[in-house]
PDB file of N, CA and C in Angstrom:
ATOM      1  N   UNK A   1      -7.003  -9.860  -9.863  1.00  0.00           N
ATOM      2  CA  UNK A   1      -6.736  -8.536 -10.397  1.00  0.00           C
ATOM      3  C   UNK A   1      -5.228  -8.293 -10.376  1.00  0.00           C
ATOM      4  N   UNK A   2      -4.398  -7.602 -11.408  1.00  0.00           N
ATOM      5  CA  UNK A   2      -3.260  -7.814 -11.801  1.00  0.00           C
ATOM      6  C   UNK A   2      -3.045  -5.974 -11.501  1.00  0.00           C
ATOM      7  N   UNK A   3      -1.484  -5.424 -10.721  1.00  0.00           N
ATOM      8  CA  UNK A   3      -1.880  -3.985 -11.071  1.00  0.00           C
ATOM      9  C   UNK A   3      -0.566  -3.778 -12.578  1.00  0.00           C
ATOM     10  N   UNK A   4      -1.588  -2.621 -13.119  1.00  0.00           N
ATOM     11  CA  UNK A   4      -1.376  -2.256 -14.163  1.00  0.00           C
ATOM     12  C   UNK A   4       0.500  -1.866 -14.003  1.00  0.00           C
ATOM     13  N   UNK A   5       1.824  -2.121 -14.702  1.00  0.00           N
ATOM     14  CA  UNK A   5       3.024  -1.890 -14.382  1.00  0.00           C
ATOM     15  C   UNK A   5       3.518  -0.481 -14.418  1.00  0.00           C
ATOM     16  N   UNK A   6       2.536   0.106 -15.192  1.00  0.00           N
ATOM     17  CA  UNK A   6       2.741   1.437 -15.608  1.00  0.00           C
ATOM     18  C   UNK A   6       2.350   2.688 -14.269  1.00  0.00           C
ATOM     19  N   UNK A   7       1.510   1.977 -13.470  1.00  0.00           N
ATOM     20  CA  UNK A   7       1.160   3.036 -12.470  1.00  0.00           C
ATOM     21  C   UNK A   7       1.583   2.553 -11.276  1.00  0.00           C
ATOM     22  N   UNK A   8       2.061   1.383 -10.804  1.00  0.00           N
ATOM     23  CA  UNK A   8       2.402   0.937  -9.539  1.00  0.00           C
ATOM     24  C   UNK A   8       1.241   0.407  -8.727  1.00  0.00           C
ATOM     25  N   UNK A   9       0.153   0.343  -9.305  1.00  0.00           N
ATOM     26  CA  UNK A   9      -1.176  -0.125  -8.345  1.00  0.00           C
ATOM     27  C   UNK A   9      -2.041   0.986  -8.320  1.00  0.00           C
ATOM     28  N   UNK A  10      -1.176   2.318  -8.591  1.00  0.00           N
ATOM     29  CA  UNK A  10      -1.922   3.364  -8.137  1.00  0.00           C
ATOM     30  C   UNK A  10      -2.740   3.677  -8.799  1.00  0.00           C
ATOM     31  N   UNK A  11      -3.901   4.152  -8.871  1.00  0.00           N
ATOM     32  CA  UNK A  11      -5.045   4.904  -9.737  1.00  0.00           C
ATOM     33  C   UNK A  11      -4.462   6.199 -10.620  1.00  0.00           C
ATOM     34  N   UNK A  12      -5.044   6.447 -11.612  1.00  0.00           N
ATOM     35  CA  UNK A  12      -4.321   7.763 -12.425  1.00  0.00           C
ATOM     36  C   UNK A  12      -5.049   9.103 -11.334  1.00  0.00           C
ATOM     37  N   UNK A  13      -4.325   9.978 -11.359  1.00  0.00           N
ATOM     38  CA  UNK A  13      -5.212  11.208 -10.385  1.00  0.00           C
ATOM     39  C   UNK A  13      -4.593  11.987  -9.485  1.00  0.00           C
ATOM     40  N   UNK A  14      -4.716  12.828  -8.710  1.00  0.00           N
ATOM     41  CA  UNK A  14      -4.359  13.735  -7.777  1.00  0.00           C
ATOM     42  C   UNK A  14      -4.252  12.607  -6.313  1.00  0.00           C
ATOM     43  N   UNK A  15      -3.333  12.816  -5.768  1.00  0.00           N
ATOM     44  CA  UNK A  15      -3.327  12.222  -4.111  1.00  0.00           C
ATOM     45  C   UNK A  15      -3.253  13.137  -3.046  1.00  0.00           C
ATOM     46  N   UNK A  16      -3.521  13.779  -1.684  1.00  0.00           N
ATOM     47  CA  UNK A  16      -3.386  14.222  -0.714  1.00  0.00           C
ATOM     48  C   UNK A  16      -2.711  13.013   0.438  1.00  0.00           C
ATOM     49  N   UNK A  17      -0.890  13.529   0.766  1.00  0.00           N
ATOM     50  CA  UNK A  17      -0.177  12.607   1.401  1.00  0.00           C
ATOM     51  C   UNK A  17       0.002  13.618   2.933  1.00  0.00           C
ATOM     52  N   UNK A  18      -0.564  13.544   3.845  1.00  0.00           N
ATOM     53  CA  UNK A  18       0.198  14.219   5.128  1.00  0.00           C
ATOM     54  C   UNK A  18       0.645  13.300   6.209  1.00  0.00           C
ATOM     55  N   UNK A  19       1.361  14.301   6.439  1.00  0.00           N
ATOM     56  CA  UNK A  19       2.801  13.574   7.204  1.00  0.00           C
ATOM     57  C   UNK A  19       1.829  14.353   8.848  1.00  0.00           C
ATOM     58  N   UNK A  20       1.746  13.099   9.208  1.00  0.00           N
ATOM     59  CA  UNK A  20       1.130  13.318  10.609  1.00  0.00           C
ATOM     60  C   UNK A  20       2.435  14.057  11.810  1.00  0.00           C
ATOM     61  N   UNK A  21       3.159  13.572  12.154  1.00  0.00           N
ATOM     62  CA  UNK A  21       4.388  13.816  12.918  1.00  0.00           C
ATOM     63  C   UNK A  21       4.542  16.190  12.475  1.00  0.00           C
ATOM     64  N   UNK A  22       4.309  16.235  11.202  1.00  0.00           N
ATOM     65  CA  UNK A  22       4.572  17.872  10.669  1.00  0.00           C
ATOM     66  C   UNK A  22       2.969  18.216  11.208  1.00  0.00           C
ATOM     67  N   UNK A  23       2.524  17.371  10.703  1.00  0.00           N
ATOM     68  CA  UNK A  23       0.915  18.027  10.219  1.00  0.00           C
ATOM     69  C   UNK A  23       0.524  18.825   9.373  1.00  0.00           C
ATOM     70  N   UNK A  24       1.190  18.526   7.990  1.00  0.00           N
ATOM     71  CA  UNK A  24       1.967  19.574   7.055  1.00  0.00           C
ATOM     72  C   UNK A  24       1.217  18.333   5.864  1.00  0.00           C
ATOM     73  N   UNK A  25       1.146  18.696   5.001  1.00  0.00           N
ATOM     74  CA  UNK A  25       1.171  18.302   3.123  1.00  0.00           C
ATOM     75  C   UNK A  25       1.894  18.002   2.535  1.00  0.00           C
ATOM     76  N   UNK A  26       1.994  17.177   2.393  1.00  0.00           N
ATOM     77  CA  UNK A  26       3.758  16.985   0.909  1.00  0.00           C
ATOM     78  C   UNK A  26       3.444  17.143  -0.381  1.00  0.00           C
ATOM     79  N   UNK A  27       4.504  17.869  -1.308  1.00  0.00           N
ATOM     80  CA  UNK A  27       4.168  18.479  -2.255  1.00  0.00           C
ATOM     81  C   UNK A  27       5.475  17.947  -3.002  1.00  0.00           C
ATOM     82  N   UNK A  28       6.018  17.921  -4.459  1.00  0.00           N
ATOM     83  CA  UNK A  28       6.835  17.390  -4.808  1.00  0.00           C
ATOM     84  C   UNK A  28       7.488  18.789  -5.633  1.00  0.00           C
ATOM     85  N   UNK A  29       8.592  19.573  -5.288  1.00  0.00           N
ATOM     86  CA  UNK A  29       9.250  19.930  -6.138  1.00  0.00           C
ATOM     87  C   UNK A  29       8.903  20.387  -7.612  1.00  0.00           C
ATOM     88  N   UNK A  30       8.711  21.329  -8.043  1.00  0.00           N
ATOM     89  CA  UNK A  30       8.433  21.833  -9.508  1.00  0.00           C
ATOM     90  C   UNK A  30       7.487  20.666 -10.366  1.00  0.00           C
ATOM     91  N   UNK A  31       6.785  19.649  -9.834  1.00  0.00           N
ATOM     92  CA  UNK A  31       6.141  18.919 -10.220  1.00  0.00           C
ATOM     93  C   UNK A  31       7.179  17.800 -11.358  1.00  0.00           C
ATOM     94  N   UNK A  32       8.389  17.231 -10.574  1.00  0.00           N
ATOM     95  CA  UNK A  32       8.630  16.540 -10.755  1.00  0.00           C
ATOM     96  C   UNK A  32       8.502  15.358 -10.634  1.00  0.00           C
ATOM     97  N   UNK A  33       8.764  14.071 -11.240  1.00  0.00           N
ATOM     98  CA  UNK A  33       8.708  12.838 -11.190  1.00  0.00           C
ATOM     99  C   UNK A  33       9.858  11.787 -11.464  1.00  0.00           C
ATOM    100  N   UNK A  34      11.118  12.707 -10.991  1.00  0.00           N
ATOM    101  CA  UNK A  34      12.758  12.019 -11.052  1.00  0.00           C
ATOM    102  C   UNK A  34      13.312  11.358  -9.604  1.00  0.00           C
ATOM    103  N   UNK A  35      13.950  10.734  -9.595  1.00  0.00           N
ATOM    104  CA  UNK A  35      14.534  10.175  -8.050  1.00  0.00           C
ATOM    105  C   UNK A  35      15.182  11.193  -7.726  1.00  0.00           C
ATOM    106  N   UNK A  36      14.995  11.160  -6.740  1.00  0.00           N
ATOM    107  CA  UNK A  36      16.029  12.277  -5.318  1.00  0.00           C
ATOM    108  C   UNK A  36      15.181  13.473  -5.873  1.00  0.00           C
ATOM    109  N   UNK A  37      14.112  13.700  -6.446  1.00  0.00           N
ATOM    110  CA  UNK A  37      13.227  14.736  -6.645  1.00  0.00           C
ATOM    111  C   UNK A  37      12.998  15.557  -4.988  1.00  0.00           C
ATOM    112  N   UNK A  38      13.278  16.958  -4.557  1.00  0.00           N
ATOM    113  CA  UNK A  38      12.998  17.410  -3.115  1.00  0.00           C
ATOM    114  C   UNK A  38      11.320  17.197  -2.844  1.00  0.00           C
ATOM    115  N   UNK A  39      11.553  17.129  -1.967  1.00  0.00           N
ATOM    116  CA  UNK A  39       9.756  16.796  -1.019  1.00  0.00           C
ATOM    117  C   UNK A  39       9.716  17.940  -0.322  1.00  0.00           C
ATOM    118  N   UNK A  40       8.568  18.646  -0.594  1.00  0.00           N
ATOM    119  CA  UNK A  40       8.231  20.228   0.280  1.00  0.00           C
ATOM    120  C   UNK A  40       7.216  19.613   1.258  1.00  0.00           C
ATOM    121  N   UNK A  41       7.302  20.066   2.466  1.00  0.00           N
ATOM    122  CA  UNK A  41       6.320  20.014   3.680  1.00  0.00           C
ATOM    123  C   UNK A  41       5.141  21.740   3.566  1.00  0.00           C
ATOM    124  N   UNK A  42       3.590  21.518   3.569  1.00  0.00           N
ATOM    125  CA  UNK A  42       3.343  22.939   3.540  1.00  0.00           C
ATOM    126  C   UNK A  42       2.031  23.177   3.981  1.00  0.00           C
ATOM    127  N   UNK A  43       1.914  24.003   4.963  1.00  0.00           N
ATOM    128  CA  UNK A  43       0.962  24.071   5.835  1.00  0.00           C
ATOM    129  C   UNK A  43      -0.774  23.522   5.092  1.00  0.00           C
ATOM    130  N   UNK A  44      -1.545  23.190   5.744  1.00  0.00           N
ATOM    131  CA  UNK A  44      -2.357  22.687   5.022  1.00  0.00           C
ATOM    132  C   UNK A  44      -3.684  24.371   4.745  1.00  0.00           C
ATOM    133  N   UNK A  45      -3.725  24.578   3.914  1.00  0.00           N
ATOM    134  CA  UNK A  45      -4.835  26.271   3.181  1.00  0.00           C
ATOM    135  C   UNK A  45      -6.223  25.419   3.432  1.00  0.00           C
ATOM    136  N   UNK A  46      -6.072  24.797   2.724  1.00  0.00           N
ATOM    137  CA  UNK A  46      -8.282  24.538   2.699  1.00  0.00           C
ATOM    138  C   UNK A  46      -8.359  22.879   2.890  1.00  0.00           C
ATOM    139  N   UNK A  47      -9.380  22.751   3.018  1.00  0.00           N
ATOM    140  CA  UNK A  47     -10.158  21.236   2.921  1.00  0.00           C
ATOM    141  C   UNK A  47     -10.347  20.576   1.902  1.00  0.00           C
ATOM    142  N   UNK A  48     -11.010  21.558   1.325  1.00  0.00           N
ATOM    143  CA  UNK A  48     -11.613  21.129  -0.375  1.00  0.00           C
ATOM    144  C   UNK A  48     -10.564  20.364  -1.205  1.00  0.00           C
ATOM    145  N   UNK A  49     -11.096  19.416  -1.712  1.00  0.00           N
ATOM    146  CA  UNK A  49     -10.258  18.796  -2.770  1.00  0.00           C
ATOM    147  C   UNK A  49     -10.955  19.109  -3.877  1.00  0.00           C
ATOM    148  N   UNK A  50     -12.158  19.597  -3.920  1.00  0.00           N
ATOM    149  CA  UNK A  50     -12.905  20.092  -5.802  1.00  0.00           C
ATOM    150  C   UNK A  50     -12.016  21.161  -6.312  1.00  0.00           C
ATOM    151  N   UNK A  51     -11.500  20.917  -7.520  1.00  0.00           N
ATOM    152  CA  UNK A  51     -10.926  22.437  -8.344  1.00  0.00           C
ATOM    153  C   UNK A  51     -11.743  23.443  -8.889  1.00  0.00           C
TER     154      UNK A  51
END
């Protein structure tokens, strides 16, 4: 299995990343996707991942 170059390996989709050490959520900046883009830390609201 080869990963696709366009996604990095990654699957197309939503991710949930927490930073254990905060115990916090990372969130990316105005929903950017540029280098040196800011990384927001933010308390975690609900469980649910269904929209």
């Amino acid at each position: 299995m080869t990963a696709d170059l366009q996604t990095f390996g990654f699957p197309p989709g939503y991710f949930v990343i927490r930073s254990v050490g905060a115990d916090r959520l990372w969130d990316v900046g105005n929903d950017d996707v540029e280098d040196g883009t800011e990384i927001i830390l933010w308390p975690e609201k609900e469980k649910s991942l269904v929209e």
